[in-house]
N, C-alpha and C. Protein backbone atom coordinates (compact mmCIF):
# COMPACT_ATOMS: atom_id res chain seq x y z
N UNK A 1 10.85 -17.93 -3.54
CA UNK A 1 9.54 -17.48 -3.96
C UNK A 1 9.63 -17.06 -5.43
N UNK A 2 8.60 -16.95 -6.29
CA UNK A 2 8.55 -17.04 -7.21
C UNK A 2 8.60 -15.54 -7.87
N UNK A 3 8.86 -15.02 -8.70
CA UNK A 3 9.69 -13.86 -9.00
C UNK A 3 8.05 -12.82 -9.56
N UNK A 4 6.74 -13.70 -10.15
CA UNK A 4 5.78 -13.16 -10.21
C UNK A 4 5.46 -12.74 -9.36
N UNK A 5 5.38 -13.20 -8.00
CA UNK A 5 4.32 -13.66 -6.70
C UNK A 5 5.40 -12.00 -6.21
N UNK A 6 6.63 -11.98 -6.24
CA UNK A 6 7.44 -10.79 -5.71
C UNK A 6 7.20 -9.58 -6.48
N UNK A 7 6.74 -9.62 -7.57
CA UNK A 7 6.15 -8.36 -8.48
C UNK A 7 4.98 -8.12 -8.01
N UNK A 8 4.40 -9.55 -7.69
CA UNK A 8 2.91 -8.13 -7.46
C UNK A 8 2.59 -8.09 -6.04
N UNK A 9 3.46 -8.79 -5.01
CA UNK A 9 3.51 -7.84 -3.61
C UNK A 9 4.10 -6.48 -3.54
N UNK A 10 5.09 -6.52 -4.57
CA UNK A 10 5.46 -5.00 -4.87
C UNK A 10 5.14 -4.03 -5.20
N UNK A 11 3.85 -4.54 -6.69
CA UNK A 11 3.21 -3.71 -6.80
C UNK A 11 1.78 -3.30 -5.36
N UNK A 12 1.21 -4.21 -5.00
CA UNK A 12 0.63 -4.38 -4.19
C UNK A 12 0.62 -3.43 -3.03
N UNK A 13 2.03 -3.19 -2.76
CA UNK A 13 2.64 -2.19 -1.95
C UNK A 13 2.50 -1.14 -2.21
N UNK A 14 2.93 -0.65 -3.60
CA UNK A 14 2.53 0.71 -4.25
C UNK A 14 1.56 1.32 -4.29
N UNK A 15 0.38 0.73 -4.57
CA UNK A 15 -0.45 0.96 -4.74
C UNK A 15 -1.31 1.33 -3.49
N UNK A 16 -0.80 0.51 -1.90
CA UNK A 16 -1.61 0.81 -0.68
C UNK A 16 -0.80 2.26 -0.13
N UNK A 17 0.30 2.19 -1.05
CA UNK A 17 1.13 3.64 -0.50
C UNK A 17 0.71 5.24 -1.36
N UNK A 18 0.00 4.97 -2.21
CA UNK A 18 -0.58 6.01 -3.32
C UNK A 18 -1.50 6.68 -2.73
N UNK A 19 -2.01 5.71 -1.43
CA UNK A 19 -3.59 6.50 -1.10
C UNK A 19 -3.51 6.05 0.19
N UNK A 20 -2.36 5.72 1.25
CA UNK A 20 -2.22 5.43 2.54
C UNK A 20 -1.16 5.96 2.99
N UNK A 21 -0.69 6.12 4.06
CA UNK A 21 0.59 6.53 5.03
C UNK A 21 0.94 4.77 6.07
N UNK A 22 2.23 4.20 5.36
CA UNK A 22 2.27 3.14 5.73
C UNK A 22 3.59 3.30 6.59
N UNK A 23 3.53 2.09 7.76
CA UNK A 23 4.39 2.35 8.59
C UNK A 23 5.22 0.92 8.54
N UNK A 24 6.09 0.31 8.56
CA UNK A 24 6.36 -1.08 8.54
C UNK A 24 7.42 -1.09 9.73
N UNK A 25 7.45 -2.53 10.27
CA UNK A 25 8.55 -2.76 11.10
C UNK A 25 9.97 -3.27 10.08
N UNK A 26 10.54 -4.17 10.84
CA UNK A 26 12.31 -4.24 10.56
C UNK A 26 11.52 -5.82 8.99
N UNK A 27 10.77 -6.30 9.68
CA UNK A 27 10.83 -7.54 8.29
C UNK A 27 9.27 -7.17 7.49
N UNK A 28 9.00 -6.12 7.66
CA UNK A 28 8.07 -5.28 6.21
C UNK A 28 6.33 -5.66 6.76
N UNK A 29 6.03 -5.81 7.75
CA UNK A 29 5.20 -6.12 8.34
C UNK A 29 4.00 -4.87 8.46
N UNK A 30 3.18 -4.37 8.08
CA UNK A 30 2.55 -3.50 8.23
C UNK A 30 2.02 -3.27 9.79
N UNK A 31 2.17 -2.43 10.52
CA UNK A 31 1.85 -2.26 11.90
C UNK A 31 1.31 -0.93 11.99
N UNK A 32 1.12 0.00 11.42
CA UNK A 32 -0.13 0.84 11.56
C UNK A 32 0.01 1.62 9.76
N UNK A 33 -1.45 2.10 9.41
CA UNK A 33 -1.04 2.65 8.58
C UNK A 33 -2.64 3.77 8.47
N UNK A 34 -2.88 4.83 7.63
CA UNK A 34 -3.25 6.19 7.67
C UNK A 34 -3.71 6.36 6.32
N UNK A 35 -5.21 6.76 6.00
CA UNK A 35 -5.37 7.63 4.94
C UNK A 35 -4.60 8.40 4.58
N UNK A 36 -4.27 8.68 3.36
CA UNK A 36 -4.34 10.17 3.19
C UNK A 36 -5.18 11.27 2.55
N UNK A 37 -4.74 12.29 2.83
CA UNK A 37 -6.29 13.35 2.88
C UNK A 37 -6.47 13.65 1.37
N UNK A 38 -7.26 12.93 0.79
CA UNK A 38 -7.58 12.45 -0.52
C UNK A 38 -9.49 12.08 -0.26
N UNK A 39 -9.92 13.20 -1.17
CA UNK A 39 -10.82 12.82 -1.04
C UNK A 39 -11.34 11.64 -1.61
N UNK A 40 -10.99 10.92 -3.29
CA UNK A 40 -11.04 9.60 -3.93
C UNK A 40 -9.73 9.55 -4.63
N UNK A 41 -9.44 8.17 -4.21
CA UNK A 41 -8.29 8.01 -4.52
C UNK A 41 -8.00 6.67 -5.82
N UNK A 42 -7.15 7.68 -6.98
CA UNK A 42 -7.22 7.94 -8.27
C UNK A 42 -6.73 6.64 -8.44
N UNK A 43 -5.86 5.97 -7.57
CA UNK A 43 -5.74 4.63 -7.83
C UNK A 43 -6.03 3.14 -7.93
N UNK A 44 -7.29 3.33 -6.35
CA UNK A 44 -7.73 1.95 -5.91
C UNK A 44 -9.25 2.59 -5.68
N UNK A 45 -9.84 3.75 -6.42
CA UNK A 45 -10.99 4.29 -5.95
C UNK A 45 -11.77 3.89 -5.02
N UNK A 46 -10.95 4.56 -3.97
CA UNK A 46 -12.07 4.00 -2.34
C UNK A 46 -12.24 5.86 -1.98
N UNK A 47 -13.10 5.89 -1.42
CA UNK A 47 -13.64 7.12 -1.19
C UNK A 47 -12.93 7.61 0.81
N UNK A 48 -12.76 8.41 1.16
CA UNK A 48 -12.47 8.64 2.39
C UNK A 48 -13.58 9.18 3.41
């Protein structure tokens, strides 16, 4: 895979973790994940 396409799932990641509670299994699979208690969040401005 292409070394861009791996930067910005990474970043991608960061960014759902700034303003979520993420849970992943063994191969990075998102399987539940959680606001956090943020009222707007400073990164992806979504409101709660």
């Amino acid at each position: 895979m292409k070394s861009r396409v791996q930067r910005g799932r990474q970043k991608f990641k960061e960014l759902l973790q700034t303003c979520s509670q993420l849970q992943m299994d063994a191969v990075d699979n998102v399987i539940e994940y959680e606001m956090k208690d943020v009222q707007i969040c400073r990164s992806c401005g979504l409101a709660k």
